[in-house]
Every structure is written in C-alpha cells, then in structure tokens.
C-alpha atoms as a PDB file:
ATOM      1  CA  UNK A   1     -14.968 -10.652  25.721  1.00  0.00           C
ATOM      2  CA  UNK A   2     -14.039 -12.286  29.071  1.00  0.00           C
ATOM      3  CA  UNK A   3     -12.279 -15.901  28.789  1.00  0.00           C
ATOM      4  CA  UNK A   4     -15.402 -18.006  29.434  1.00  0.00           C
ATOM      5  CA  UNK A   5     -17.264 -16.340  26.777  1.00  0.00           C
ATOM      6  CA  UNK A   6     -14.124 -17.154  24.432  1.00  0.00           C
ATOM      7  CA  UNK A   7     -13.759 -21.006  25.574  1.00  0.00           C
ATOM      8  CA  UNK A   8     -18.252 -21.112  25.181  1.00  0.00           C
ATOM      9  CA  UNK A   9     -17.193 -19.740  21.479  1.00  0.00           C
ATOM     10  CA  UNK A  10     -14.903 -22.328  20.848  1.00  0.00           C
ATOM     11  CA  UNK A  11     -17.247 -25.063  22.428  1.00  0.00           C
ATOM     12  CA  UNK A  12     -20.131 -23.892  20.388  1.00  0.00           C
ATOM     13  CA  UNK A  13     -17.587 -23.812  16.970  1.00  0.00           C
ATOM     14  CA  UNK A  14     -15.946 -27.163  18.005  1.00  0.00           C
ATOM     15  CA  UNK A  15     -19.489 -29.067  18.403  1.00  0.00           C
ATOM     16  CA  UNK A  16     -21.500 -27.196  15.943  1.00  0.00           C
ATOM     17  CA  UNK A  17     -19.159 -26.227  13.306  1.00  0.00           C
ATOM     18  CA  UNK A  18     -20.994 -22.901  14.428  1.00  0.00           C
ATOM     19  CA  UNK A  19     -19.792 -19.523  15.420  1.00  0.00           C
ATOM     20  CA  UNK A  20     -17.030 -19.433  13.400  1.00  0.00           C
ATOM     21  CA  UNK A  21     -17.353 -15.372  11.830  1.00  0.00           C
ATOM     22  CA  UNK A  22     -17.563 -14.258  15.631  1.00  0.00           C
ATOM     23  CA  UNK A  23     -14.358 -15.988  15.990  1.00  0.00           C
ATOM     24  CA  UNK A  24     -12.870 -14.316  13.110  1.00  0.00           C
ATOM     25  CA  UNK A  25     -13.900 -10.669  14.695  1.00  0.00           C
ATOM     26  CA  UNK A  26     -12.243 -11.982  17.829  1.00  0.00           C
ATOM     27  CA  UNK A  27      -9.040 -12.731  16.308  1.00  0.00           C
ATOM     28  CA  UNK A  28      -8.836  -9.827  13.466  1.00  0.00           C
ATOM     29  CA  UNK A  29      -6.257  -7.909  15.762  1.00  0.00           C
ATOM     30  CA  UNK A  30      -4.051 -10.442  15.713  1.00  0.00           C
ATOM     31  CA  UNK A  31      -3.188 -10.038  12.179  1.00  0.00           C
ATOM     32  CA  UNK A  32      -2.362  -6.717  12.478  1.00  0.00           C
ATOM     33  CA  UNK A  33       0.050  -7.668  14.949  1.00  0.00           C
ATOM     34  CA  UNK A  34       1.660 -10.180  12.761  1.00  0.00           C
ATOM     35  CA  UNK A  35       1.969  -7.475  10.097  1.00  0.00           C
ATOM     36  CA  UNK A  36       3.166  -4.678  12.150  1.00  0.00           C
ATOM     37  CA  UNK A  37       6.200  -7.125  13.176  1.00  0.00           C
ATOM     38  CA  UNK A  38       6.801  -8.656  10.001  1.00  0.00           C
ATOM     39  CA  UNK A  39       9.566  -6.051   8.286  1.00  0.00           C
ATOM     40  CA  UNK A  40       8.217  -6.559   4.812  1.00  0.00           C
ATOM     41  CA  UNK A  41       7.277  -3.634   2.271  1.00  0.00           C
ATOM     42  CA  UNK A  42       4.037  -4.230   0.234  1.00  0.00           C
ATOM     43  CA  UNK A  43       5.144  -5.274  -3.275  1.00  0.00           C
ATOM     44  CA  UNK A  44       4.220  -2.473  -6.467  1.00  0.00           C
ATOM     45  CA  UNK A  45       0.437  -2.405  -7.090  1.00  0.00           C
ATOM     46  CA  UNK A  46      -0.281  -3.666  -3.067  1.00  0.00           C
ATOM     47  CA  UNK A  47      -1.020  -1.696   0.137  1.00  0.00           C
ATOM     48  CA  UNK A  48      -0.958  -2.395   3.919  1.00  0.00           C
ATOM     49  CA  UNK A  49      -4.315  -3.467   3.490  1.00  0.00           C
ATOM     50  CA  UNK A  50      -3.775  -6.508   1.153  1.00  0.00           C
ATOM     51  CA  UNK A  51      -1.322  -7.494   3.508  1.00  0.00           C
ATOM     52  CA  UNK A  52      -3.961  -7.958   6.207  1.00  0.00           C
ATOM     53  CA  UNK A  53      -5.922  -9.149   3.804  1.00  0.00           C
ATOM     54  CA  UNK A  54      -3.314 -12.235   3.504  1.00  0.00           C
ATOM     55  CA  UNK A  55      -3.192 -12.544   7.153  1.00  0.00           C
ATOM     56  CA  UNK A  56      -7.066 -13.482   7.017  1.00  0.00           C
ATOM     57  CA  UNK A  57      -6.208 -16.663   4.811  1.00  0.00           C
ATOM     58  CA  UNK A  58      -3.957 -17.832   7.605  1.00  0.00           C
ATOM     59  CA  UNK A  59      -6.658 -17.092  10.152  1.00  0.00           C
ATOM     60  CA  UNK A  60      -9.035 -18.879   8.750  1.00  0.00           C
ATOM     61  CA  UNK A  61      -6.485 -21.600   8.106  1.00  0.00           C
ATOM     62  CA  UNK A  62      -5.867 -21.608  12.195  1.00  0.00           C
ATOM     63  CA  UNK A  63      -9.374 -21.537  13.204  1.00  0.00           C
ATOM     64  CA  UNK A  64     -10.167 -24.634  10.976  1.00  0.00           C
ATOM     65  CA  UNK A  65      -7.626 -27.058  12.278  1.00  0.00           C
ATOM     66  CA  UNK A  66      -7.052 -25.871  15.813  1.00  0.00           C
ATOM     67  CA  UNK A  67      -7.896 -28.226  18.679  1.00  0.00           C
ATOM     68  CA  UNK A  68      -8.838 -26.629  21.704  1.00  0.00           C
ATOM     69  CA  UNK A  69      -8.810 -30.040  23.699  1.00  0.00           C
ATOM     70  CA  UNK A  70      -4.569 -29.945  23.389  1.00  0.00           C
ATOM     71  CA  UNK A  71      -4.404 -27.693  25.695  1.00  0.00           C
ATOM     72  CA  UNK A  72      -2.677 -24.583  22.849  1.00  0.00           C
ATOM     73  CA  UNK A  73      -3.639 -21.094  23.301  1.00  0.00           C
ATOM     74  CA  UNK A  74      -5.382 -19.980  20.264  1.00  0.00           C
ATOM     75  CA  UNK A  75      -3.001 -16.857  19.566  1.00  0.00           C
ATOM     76  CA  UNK A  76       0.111 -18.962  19.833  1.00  0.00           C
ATOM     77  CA  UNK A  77      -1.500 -21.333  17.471  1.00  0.00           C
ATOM     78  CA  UNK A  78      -2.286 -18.934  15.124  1.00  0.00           C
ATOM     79  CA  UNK A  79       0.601 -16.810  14.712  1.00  0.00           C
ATOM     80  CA  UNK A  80       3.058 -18.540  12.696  1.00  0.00           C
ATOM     81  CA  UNK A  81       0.155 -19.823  10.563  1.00  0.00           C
ATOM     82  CA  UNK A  82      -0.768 -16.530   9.874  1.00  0.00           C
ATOM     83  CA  UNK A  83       2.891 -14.793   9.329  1.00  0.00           C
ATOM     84  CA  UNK A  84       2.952 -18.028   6.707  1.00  0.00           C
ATOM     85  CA  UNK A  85       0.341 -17.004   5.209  1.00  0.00           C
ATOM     86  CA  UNK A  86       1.466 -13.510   4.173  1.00  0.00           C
ATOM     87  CA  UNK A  87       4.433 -14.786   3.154  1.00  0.00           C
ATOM     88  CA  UNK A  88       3.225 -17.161   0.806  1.00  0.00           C
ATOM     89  CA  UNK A  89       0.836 -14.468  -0.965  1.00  0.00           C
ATOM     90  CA  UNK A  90       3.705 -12.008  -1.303  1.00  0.00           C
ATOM     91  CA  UNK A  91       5.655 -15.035  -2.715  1.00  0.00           C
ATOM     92  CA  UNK A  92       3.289 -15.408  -5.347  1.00  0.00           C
ATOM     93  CA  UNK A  93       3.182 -11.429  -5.801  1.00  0.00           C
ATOM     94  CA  UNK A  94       7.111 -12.389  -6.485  1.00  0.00           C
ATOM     95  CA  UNK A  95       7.837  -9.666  -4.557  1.00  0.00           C
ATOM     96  CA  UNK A  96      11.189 -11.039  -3.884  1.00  0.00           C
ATOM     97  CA  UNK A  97      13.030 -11.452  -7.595  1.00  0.00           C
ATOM     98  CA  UNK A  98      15.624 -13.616  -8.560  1.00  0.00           C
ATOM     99  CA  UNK A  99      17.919 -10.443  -8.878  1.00  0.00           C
ATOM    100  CA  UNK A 100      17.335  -9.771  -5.475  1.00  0.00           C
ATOM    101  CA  UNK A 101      17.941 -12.650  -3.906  1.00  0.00           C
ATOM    102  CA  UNK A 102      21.350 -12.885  -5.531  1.00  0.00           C
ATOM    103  CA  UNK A 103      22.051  -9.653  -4.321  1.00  0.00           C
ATOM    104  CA  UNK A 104      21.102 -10.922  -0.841  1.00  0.00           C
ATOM    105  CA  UNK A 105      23.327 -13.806  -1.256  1.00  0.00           C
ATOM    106  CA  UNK A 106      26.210 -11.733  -2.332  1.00  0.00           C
ATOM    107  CA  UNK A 107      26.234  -9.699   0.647  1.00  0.00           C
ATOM    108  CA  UNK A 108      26.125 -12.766   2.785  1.00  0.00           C
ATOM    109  CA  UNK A 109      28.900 -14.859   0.862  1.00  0.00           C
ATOM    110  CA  UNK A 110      30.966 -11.210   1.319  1.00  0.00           C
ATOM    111  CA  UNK A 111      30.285 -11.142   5.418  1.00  0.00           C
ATOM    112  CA  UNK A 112      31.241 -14.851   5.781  1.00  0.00           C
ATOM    113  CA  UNK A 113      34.425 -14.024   3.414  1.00  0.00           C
ATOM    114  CA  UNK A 114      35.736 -10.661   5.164  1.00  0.00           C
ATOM    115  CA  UNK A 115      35.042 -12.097   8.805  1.00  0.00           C
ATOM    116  CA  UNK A 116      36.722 -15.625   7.717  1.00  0.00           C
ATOM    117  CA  UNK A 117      40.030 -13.276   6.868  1.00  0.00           C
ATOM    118  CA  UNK A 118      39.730  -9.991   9.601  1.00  0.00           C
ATOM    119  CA  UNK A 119      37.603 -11.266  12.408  1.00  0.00           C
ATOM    120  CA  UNK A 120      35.588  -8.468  11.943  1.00  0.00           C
ATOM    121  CA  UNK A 121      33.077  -7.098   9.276  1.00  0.00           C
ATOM    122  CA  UNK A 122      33.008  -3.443   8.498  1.00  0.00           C
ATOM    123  CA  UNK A 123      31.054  -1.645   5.915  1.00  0.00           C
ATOM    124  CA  UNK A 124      33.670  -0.099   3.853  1.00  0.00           C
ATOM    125  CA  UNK A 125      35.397  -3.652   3.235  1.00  0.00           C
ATOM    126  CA  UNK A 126      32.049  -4.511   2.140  1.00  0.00           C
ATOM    127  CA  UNK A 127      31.291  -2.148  -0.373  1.00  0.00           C
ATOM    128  CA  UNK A 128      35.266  -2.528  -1.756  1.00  0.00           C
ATOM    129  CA  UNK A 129      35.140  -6.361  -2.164  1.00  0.00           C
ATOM    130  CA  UNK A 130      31.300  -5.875  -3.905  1.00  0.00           C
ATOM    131  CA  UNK A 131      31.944  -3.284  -6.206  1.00  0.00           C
ATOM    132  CA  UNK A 132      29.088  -1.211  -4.739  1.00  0.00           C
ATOM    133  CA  UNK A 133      28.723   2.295  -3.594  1.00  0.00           C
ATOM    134  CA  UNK A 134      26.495   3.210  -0.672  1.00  0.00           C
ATOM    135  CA  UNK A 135      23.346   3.589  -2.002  1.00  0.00           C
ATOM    136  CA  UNK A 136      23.384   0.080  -3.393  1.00  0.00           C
ATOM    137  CA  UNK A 137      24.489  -0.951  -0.118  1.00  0.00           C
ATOM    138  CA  UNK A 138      21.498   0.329   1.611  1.00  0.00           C
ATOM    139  CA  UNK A 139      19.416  -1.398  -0.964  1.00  0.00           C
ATOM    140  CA  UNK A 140      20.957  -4.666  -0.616  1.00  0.00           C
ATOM    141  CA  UNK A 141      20.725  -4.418   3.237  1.00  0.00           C
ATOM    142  CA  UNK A 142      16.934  -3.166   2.511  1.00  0.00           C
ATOM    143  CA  UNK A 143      16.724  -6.504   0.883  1.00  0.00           C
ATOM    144  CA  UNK A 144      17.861  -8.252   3.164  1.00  0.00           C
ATOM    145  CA  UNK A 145      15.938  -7.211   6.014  1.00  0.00           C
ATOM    146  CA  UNK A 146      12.573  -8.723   4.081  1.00  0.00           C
ATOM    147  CA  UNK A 147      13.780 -11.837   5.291  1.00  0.00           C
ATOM    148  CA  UNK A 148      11.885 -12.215   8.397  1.00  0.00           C
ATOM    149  CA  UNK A 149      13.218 -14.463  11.359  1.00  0.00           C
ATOM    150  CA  UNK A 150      11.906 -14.710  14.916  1.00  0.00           C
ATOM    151  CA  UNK A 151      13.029 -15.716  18.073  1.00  0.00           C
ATOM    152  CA  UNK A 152      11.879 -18.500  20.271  1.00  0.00           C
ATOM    153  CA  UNK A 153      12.378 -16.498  23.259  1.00  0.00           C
ATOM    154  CA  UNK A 154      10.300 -13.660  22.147  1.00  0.00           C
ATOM    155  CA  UNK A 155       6.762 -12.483  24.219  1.00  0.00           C
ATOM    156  CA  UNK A 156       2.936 -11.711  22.079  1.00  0.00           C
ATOM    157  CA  UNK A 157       1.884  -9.433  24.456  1.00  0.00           C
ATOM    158  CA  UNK A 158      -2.071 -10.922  24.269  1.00  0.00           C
ATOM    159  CA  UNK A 159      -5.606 -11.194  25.738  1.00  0.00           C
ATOM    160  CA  UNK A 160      -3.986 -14.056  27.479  1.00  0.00           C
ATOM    161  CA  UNK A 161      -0.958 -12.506  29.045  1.00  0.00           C
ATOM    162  CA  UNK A 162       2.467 -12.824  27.568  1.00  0.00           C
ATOM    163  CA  UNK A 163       2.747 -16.096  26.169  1.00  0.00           C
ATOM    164  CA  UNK A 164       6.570 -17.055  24.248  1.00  0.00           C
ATOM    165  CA  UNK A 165       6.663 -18.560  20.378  1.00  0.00           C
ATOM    166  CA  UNK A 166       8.038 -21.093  21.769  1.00  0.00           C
ATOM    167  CA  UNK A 167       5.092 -22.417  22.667  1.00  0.00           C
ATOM    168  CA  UNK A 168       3.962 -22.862  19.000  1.00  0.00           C
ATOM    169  CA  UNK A 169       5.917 -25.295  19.083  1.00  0.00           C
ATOM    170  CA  UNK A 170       5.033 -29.465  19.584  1.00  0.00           C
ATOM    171  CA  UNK A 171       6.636 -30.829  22.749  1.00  0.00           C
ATOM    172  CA  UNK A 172       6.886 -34.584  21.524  1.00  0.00           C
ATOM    173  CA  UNK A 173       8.858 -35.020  24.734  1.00  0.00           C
ATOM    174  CA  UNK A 174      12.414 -34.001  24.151  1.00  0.00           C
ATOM    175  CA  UNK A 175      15.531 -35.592  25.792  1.00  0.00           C
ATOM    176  CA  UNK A 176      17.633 -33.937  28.223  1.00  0.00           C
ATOM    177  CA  UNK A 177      20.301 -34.587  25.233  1.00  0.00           C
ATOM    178  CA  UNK A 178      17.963 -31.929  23.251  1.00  0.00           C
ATOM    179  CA  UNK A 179      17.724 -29.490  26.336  1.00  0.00           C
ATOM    180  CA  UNK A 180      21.088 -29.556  26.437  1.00  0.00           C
ATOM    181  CA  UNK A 181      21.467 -28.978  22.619  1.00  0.00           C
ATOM    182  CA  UNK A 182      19.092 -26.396  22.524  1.00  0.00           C
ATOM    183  CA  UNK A 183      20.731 -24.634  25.642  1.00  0.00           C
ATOM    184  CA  UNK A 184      23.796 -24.756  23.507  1.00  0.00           C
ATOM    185  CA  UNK A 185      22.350 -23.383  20.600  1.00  0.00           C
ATOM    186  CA  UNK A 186      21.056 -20.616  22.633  1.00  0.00           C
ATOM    187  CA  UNK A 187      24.038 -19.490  24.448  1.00  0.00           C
ATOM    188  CA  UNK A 188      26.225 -19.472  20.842  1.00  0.00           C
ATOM    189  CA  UNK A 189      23.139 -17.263  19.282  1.00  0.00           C
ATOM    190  CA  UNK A 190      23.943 -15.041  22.811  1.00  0.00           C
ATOM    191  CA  UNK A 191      27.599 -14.847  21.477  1.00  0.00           C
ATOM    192  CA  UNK A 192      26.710 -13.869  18.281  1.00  0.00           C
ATOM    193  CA  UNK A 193      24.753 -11.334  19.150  1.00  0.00           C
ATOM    194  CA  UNK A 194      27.241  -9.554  21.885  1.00  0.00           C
ATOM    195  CA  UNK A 195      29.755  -9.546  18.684  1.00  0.00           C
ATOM    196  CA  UNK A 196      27.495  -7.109  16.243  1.00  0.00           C
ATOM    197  CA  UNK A 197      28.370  -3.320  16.440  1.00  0.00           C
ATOM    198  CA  UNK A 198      26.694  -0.986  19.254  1.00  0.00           C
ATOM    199  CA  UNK A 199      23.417   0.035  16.792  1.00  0.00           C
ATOM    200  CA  UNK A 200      22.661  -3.489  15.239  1.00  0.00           C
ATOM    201  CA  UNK A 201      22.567  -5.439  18.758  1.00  0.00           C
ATOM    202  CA  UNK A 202      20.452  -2.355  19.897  1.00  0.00           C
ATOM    203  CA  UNK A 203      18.264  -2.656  16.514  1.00  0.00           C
ATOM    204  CA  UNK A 204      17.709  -6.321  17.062  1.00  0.00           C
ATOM    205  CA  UNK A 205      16.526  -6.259  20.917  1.00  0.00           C
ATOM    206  CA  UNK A 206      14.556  -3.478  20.462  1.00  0.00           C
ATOM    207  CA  UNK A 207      12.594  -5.095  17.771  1.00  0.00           C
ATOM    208  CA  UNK A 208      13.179  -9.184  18.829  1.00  0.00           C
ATOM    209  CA  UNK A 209      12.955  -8.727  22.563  1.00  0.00           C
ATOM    210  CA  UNK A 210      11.487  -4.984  23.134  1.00  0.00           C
ATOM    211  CA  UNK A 211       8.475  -5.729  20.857  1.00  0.00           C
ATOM    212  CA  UNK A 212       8.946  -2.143  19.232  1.00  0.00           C
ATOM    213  CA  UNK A 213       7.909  -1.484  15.196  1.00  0.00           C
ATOM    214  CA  UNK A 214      10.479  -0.294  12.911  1.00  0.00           C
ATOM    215  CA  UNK A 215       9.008   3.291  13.124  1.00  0.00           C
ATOM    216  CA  UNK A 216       9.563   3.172  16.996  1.00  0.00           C
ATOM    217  CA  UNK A 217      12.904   1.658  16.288  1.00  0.00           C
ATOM    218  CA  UNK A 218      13.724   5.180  14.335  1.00  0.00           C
ATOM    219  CA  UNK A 219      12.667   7.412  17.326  1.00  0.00           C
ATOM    220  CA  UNK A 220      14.648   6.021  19.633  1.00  0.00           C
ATOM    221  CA  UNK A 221      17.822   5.730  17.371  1.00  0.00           C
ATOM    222  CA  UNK A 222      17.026   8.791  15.273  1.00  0.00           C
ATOM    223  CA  UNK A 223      17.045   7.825  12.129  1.00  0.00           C
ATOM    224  CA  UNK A 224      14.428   7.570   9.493  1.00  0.00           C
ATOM    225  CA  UNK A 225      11.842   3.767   9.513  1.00  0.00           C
ATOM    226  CA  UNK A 226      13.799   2.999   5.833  1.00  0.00           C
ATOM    227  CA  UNK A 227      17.098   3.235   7.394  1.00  0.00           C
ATOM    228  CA  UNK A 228      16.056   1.460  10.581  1.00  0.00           C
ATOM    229  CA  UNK A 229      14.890  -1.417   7.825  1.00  0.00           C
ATOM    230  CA  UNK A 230      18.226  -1.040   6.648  1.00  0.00           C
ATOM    231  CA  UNK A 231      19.990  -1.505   9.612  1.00  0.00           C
ATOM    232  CA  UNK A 232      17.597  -4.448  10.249  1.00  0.00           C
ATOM    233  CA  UNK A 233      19.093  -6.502   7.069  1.00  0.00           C
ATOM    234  CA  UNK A 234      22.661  -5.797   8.073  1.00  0.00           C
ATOM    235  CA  UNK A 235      22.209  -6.802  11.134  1.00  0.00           C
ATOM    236  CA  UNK A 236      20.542 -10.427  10.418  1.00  0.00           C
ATOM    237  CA  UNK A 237      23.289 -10.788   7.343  1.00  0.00           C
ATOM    238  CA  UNK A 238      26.082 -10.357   9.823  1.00  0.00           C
ATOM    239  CA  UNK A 239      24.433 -12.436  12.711  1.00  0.00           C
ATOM    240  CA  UNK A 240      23.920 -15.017  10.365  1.00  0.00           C
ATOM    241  CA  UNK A 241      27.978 -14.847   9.021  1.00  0.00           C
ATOM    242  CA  UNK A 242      28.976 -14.885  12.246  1.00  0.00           C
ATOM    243  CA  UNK A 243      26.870 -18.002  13.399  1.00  0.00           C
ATOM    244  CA  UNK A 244      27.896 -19.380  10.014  1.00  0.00           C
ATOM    245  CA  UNK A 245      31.661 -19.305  11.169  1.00  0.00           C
ATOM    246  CA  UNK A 246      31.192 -20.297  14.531  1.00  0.00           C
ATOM    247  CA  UNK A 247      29.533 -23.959  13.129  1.00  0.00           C
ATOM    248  CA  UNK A 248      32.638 -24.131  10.895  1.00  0.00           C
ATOM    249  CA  UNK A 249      34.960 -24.028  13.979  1.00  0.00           C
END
C-alpha cells in the first residue's frame, strides 16, 4: 500500500466512519512487533496467540481516537496504546502474583542495599544477603525482566521510516528549563548504563537500541532465550539501583 492510498484510507475512515477493517489489516503487523519486543511469557492456559490477540484491543483502541489532522504518524500513535493493552489483559490474567512481585522487590531493595555499602553489586553478595541459591536467583531475575520499560531514544523500524518513541509523546511546548532537565536526565541514564557489567550493558543495547528479540539476543551472546530473559531482569534491577542511588546523592 503506497502512502497516498494509506492517507485516502484514513480520509475515507475520518469522514465516513468507513474503512475501518482495511485499516485493521494494514496495521495487524504492528502488533506483532509490539509483542516480539515486549519480554513477557504468556501466563498458564495462554499462547503467543492470545497475546496478539490483546494487541488487537489496543489497535482498535488507536484507530478510534487517532486524529490524523495533528500531524502523528499512525504507528507512533499506536504503539504504546497497544503495548498497554497487552499489559492490561495479562494483568487481569494475574499473571504477575503478589508473591512475585515481592520477590521482585526483594531483589531490588538488596541491589540498592549492597551498592549503598560496596559501590558495586555482584551476584554472590546477592544470593548471601537473600538467602537464595542460584536457581531462585534466575527466577527472581526471570521475574523481573517481565517488567517492560522502553527508551525514548529508541527507533520502530516502519512503513514510514524510522520514527523514535519519543514522538508518542505530546509536545505542549516545553521550556528550555525542561530541555535542559531532560538532557540531564539523559546523560545520568548514560552513566548508569556505562556502570553495569560487560554482558548486561551489551544485553540492554542490543535489545533497547539494536532492535534485536531475546532469541537473537542468545545467538549473539550464546546462551539460551530463558537465560538471555534472565539477564534482561538483572540488568533493569541493577540499572534501576544504581539510578536509585544516584537521585539520593
């Protein structure tokens, strides 16, 4: 479908209230690419195809309230609507217990504690000051990696060209005080990063900034996709300890 035959689609929807299944067909792939870079694992009793099937609520959601007129591509639109989406239907699948959010919370509180004392977070200190033995550390960090976060500088390679998720975002106009803020904010999350261990800065920019799926991820550090989602949850625990004590500075 070339652009013009897109924009005549959303004409025809946005006069006629028309239209709006060949939209759907138009925009099906992009759920699939919200799933494939969402690290979540389908609850017991779901597949990968309920997920997508979530991703359609949020879809139609996007198509329903967007406004060509304001200038938005569609896709960036429609992402974070449809990543929402998921998220609230595994929500209600409670696919994330009570238990394991503790044990997500633990780890976290533990990171914050051990870097607050040694300036540096290793996994044996870890699994001492828990209690735990490896195999419940994996599954913690597993757990922890279901907590998606994105980055505002990150790409959607799309029908449009590469477009950032930044651009999801309202302008309303910001100050140069906010620029300045936001700069700020940008170049701490830079230090952050540049303090996590060899393999979890890799993890993260190949899957943040390098667009790759956690399968890829495995390939290229040769490990197995469970262990890469492993590796994925330690990483965003100890990125988010370390921002944690930089704000308490």
């Amino acid at each position: 479908m070339t652009s013009e035959e897109e924009k005549k689609l959303w004409e025809d929807y946005t006069r006629t209230g028309l239209g709006r299944d060949d939209l759907v067909v138009k925009y099906l792939p992009l759920i699939k690419y919200v799933v494939s870079r969402m690290a979540v694992t389908p609850p017991q009793g779901l597949d990968y195809e309920d997920i997508l099937s979530f991703g359609v609520f949020g879809l139609l959601d996007a198509i329903d309230k967007f406004d060509p007129s304001k200038g938005f591509v569609f896709q960036t639109y429609a992402i974070p609507r449809i990543r929402g989406a998921i998220l609230d239907e595994l929500r209600k699948c409670d696919w994330y217990s009570r238990s394991a959010r503790e044990k997500v919370q633990k780890l976290n509180k533990t990171m914050e504690k051990i870097l607050r004392d040694k300036g540096e977070i290793r996994d044996e200190w870890i699994m001492a000051e828990m209690g735990i033995d490896q195999d419940e550390y994996y599954e913690i960090q597993d757990l922890a990696s279901r907590g998606y976060i994105t980055s505002l500088d990150d790409t959607t390679p799309l029908d449009d060209g590469e477009v950032s998720i930044e651009a999801t975002l309202a302008d309303d106009r910001e100050s140069i005080e906010d620029r300045m803020d936001e700069e700020v904010e940008r170049q701490e999350l830079a230090d952050a990063l540049a303090q996590l261990p060899d393999r979890e800065r890799t993890m993260l920019s190949l899957y943040y900034y390098e667009g790759l799926n956690l399968k890829e991820i495995g390939q290229v550090l040769g490990v197995t996709e469970s262990r890469v989602s492993q590796i994925h949850g330690k990483a965003l625990s100890m990125l988010r300890a370390i921002m944690k004590e930089k704000m308490n500075l």
